[in-house]
Protein backbone atom coordinates (compact mmCIF):
# COMPACT_ATOMS: atom_id res chain seq x y z
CA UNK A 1 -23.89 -41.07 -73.25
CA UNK A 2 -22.11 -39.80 -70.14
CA UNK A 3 -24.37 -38.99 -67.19
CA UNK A 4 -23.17 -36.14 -65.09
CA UNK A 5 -24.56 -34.01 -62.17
CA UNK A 6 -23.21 -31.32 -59.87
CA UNK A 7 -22.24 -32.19 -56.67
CA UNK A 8 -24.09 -30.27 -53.60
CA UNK A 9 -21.01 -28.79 -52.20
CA UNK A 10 -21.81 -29.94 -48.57
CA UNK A 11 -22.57 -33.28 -49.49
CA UNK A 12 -20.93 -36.00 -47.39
CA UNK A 13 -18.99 -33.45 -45.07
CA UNK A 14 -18.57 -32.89 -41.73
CA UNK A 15 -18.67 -29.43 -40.48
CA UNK A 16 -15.84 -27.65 -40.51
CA UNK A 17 -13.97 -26.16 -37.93
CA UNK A 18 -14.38 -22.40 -36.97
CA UNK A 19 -10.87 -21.69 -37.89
CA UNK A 20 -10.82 -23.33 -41.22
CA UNK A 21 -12.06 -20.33 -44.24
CA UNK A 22 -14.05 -23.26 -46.05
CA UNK A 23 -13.91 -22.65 -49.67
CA UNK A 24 -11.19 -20.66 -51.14
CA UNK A 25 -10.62 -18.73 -54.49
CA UNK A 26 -7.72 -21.06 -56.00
CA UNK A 27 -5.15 -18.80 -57.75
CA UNK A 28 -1.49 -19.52 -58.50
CA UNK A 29 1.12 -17.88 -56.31
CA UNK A 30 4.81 -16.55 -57.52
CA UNK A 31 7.87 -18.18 -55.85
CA UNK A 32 11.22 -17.46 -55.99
CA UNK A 33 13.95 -19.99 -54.90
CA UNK A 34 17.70 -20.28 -55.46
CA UNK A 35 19.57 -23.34 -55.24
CA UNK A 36 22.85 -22.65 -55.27
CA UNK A 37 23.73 -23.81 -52.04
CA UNK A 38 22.16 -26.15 -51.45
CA UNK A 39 23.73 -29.52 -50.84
CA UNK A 40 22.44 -33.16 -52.28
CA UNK A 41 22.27 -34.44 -48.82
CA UNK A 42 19.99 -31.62 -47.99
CA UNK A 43 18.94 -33.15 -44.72
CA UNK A 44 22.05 -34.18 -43.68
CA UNK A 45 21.81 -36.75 -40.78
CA UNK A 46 18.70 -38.17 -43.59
CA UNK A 47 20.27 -38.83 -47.17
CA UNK A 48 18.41 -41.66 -48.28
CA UNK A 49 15.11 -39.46 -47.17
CA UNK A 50 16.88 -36.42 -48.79
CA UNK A 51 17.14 -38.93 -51.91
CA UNK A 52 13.67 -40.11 -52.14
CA UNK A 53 11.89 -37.11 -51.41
CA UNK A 54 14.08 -35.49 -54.20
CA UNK A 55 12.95 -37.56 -56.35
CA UNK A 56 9.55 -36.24 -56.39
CA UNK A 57 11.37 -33.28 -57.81
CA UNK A 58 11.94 -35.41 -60.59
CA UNK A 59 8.55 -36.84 -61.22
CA UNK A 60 6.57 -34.26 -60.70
CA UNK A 61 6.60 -31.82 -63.65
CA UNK A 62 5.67 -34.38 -66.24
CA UNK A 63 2.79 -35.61 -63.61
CA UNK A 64 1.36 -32.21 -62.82
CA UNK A 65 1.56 -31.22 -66.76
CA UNK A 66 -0.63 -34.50 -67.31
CA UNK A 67 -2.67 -33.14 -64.41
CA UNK A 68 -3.11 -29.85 -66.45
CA UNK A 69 -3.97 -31.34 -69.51
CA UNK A 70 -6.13 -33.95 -68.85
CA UNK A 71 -8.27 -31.26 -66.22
CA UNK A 72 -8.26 -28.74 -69.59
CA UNK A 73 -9.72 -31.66 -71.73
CA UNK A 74 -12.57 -31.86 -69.09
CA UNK A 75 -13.40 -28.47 -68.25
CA UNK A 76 -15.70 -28.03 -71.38
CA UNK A 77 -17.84 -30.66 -70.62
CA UNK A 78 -18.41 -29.13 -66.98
CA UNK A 79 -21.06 -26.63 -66.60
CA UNK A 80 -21.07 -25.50 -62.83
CA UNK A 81 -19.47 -22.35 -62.61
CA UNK A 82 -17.92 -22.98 -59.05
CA UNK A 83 -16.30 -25.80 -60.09
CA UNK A 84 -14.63 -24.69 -63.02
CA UNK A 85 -13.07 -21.74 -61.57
CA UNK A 86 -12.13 -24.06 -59.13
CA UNK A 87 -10.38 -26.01 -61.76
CA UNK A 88 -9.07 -23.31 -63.05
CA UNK A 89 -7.12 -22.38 -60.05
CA UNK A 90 -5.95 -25.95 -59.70
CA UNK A 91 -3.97 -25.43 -63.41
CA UNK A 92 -2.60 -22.40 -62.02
CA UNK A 93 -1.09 -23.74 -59.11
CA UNK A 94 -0.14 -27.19 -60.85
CA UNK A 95 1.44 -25.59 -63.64
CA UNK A 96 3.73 -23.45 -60.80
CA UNK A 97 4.70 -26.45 -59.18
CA UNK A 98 5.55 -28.02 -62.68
CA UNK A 99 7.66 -25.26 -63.67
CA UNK A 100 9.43 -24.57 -60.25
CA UNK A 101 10.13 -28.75 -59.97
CA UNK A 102 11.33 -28.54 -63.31
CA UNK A 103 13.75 -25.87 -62.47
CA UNK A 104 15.20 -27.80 -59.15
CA UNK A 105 16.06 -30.88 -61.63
CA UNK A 106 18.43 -28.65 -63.75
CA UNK A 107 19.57 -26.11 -60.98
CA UNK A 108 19.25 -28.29 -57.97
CA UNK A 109 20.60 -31.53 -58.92
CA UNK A 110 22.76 -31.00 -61.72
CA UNK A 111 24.76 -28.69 -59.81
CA UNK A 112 24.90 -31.32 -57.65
CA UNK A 113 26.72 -33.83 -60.27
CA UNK A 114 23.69 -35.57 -61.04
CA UNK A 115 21.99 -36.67 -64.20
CA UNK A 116 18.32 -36.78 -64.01
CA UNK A 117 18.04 -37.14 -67.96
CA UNK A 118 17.72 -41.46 -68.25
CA UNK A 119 15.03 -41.26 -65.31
CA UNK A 120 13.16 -37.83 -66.12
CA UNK A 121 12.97 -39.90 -69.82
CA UNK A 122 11.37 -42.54 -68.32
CA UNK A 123 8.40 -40.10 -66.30
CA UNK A 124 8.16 -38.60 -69.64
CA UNK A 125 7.25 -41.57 -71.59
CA UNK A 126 4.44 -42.88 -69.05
CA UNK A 127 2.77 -39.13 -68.19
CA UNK A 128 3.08 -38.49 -72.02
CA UNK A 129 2.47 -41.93 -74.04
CA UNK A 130 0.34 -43.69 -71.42
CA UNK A 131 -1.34 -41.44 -69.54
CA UNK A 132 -1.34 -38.84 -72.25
CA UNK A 133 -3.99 -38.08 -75.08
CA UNK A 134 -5.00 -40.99 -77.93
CA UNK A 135 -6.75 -38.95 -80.34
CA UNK A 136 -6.76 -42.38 -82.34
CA UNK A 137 -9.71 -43.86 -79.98
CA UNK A 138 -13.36 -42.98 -80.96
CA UNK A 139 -15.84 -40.88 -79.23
CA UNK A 140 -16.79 -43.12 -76.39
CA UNK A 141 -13.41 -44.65 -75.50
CA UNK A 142 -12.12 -41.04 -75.54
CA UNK A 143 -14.60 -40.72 -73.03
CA UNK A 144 -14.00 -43.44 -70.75
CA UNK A 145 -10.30 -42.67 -71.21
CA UNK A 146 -10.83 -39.26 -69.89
CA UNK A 147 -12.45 -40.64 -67.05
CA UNK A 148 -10.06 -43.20 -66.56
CA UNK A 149 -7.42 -40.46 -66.25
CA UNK A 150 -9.55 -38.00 -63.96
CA UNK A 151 -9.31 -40.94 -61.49
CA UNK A 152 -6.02 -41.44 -61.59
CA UNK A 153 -5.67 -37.75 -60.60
CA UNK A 154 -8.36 -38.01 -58.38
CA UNK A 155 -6.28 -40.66 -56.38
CA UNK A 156 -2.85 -39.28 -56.57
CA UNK A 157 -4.31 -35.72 -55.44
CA UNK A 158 -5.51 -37.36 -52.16
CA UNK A 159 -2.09 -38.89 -51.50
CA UNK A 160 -0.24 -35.44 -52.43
CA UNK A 161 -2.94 -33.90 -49.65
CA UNK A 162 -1.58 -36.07 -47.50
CA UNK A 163 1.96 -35.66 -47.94
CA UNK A 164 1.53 -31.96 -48.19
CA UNK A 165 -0.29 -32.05 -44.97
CA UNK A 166 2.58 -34.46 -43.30
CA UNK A 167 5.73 -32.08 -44.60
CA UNK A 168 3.91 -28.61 -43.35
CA UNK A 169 4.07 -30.59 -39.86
CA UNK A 170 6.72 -32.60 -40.26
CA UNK A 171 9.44 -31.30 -37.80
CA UNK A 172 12.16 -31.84 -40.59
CA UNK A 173 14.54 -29.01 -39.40
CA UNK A 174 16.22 -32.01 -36.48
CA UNK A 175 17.82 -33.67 -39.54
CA UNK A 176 19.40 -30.22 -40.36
CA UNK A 177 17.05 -29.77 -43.18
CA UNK A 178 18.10 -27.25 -45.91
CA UNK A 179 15.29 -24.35 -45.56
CA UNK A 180 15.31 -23.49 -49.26
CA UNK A 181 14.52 -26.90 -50.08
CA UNK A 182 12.14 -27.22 -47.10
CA UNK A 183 10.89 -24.37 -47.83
CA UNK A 184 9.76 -25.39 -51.46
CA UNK A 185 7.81 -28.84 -50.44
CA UNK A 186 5.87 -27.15 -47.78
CA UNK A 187 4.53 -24.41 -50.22
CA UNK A 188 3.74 -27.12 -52.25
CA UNK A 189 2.92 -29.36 -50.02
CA UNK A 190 0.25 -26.45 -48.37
CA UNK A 191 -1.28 -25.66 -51.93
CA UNK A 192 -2.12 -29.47 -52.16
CA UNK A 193 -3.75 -29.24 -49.19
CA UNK A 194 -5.82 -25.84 -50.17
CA UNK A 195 -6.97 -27.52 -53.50
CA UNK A 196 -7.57 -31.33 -51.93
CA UNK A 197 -10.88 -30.89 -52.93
CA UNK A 198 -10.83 -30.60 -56.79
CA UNK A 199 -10.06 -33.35 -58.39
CA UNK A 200 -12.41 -35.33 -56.03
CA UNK A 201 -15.33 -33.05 -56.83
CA UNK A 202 -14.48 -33.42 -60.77
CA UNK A 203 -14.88 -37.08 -60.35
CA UNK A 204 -18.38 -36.98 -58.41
CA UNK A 205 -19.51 -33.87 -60.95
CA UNK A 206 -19.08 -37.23 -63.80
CA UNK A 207 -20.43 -39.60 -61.14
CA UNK A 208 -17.64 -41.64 -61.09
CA UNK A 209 -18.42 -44.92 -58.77
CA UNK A 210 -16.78 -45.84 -55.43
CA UNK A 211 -15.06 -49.39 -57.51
CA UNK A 212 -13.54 -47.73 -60.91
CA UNK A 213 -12.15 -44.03 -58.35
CA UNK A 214 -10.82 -46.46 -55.59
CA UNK A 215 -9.03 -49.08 -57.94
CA UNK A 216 -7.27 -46.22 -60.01
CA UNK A 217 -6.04 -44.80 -56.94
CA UNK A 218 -4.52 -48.07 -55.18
CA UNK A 219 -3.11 -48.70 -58.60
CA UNK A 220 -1.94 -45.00 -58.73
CA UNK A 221 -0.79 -44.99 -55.57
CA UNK A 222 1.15 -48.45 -55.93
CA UNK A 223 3.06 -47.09 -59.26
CA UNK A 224 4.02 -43.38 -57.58
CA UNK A 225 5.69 -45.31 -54.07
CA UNK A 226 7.40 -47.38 -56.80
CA UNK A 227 8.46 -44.76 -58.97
CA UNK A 228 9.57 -43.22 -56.15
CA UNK A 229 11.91 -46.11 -54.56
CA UNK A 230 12.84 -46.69 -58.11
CA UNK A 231 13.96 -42.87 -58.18
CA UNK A 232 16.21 -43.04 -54.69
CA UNK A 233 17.36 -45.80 -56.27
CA UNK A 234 18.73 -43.93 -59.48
CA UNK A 235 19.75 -41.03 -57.36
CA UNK A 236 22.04 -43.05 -54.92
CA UNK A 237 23.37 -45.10 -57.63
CA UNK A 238 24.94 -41.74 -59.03
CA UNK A 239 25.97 -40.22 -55.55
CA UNK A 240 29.52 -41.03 -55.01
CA UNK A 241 29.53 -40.37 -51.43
CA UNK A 242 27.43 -43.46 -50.89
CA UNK A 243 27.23 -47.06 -51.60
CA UNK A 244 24.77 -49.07 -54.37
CA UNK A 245 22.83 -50.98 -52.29
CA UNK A 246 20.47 -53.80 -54.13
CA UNK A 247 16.40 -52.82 -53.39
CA UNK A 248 16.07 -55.29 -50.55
CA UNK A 249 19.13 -53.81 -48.23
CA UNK A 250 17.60 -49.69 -50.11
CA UNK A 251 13.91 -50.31 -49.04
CA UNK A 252 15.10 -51.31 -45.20
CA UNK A 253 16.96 -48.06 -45.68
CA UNK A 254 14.18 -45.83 -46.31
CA UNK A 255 12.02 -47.91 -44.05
CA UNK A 256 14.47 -46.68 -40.92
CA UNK A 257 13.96 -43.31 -42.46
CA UNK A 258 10.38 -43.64 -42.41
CA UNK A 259 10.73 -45.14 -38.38
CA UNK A 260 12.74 -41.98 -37.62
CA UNK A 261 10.76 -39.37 -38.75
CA UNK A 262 12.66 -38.08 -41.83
CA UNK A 263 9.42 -39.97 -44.20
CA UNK A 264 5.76 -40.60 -43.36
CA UNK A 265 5.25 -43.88 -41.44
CA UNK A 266 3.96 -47.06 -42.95
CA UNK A 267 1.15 -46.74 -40.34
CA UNK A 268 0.34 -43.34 -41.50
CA UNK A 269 0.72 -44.15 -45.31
CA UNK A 270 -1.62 -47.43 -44.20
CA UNK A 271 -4.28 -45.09 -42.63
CA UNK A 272 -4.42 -42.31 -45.27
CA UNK A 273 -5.20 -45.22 -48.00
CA UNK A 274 -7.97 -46.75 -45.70
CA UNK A 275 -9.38 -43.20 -45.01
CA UNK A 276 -9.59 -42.88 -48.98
CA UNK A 277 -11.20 -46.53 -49.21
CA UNK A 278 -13.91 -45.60 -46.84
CA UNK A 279 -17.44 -44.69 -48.15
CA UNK A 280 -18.54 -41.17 -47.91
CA UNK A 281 -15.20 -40.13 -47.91
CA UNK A 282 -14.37 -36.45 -48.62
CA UNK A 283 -11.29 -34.86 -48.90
CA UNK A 284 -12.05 -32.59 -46.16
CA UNK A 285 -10.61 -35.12 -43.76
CA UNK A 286 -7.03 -34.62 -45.17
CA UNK A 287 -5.57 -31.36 -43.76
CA UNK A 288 -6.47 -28.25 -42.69
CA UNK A 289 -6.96 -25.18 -45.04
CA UNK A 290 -6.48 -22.21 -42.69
CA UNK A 291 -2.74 -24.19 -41.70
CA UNK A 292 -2.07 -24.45 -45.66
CA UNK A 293 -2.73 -20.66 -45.79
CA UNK A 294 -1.06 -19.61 -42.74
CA UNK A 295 2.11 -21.59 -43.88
CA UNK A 296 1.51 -19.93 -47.98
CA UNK A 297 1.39 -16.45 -46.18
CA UNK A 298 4.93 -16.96 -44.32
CA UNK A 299 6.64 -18.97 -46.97
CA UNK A 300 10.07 -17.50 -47.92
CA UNK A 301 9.82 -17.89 -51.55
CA UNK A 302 6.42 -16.72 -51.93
CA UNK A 303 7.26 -13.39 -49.61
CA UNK A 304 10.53 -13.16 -51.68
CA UNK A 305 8.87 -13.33 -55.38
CA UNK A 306 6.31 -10.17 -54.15
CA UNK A 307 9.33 -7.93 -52.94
C-alpha cells in the first residue's frame, strides 16, 4: 500500500521575493499564431540552433499528451484540493502547448519542405508504448509504474523551467530571430515557469524519495538532449541549403551555438542539473513567476487570440 501525505506548501522554500505573486490560479491561455512566413532558418545568422530548438516542436506534443495522461491517472488518488486544481491547470496549459506544437509541425515545417512524419513516429512510439499506460500489469506494478512516470515528469518539468526561464531572457532577437516563432517558445517557455511547481509537489504529495525522483530525471534528462541532437540531426539531413554532417562534426556545431548565445551553455545546463541534485531543492529556485506573467500579459499571440 502506497503511503502518501500532503506537502506543507512552504516546506523547504526560501521566501520569496516581494515582486513575485507566489501561488497562482493555473488556467490555460488562447494563442493565436500564423506561420506562414516564417522561414526554416528562423534565426538566421543561428540555423543549427534554429534546427534544434525546432525540434522541440517536434517532440513535444506526444510528451506533453503523456504529461496529461499520466497527471489524469493520478489525480484521483490525490485528495488536497490545492493541489489538484493545481493539476488541473497544468493539463490545461499542457494540452495548449500540445495542440499549438502540433500545429507548427504541419504548418511550420512542412511548408517549409520538411517531413517530420519518420521522426514524429518515432516520439510517438516511446511517449505512447513506453511511457504510456500497461493496463496488462497488476495493481501494485500499476502503481509503481505510475510513479515511475510522475518522476519522469517531475524531472523533465524542472528542465522545461529552466529552458523556459533561459528563452524569456535569452536576447535571441541579435540572431535576427523570427518573432512569431520567438514569440511562441517564450509563452511557453513563461507558462513552464508559472507551473514549475506541480509536478514536483505531485511527487512529494506520493513521497517519492530523493534516489528513485533524481535518477528518473538524469535519465530523463539524458534521453530529451539526445532526442533532441538526434532531431537537428533529422532536420538538417532534410534541409537542402545545408550539408549532412556526421554527429561528431553536428554536436561541435551546436556546441558553438551554445558558446554564442543562440542555446543555453553547457555551464548553465551543468548548474541547473546540480541545482535539481541538491537536497531540499524546490522548484522555486528556477525562474521567476511575476517575469513569466509579465511576459504571458504582452505576448503577441496571447493578446491576438482575445481580440
Amino acid at each position: 500500500m502506497m503511503l502518501i501525505r500532503t506537502p506543507s506548501r512552504t516546506e523547504g522554500k526560501k521566501r520569496l521575493p516581494e515582486t513575485d505573486p507566489g501561488q497562482v490560479d493555473l488556467h490555460a491561455r488562447n494563442v493565436h499564431f500564423s506561420w506562414a512566413n516564417t522561414p526554416l532558418h528562423w534565426m538566421p545568422l543561428e540555423p543549427i540552433a534554429s534546427h534544434l530548438i525546432s525540434s522541440l516542436t517536434m517532440l513535444l506534443p506526444e510528451g506533453e499528451r503523456m504529461f496529461c495522461a499520466t497527471f489524469a491517472e493520478a489525480l484521483p488518488l490525490i485528495k488536497d484540493e490545492k493541489l489538484r486544481q493545481d493539476i488541473l491547470g497544468f493539463i490545461g496549459q499542457e494540452s495548449m502547448h500540445a495542440e499549438t506544437h502540433d500545429k507548427a509541425i504541419y504548418e511550420f515545417l512542412e511548408g517549409n519542405g520538411i517531413d517530420p512524419q519518420p521522426y514524429v513516429k518515432h516520439v510517438e512510439y516511446l511517449f505512447r508504448k513506453i511511457l504510456g499506460p500497461r493496463p496488462e500489469l497488476n495493481e501494485v506494478a500499476q502503481r509503481q509504474y505510475l510513479l515511475e512516470r510522475l518522476a519522469v515528469i517531475s524531472g523533465l518539468e524542472h528542465m522545461f523551467a529552466f529552458l523556459g526561464d533561459w528563452i524569456v531572457n535569452a536576447d535571441l532577437e541579435k540572431f535576427g530571430a523570427d518573432p512569431d516563432m520567438l514569440d511562441l517558445y517564450r509563452w511557453h517557455g513563461a507558462e513552464e515557469v508559472e507551473h514549475r511547481n506541480v509536478a514536483h509537489d505531485v511527487a512529494m504529495y506520493f513521497d517519492m524519495g530523493y534516489t528513485r525522483r533524481n535518477l528518473a530525471m538524469v535519465i530523463a534528462v539524458g534521453s530529451l538532449l539526445a532526442f533532441l541532437v538526434r532531431g537537428t540531426k533529422f532536420l538538417v539531413h532534410q534541409d537542402e541549403t545545408m550539408d549532412n554532417p556526421g554527429y561528431p562534426v553536428l554536436i561541435g556545431r551546436v556546441l558553438g551555438s551554445m558558446y554564442r548565445g543562440g542555446l543555453p551553455s553547457v555551464p548553465m545546463l551543468v548548474k541547473s542539473l546540480a541545482l535539481c541534485l541538491k537536497p531540499g531543492y524546490t522548484p522555486d529556485d528556477v525562474g521567476n513567476t511575476a517575469q513569466a506573467l509579465a511576459y504571458l500579459a504582452k505576448s503577441p499571440a496571447a493578446r491576438a487570440a482575445a481580440s
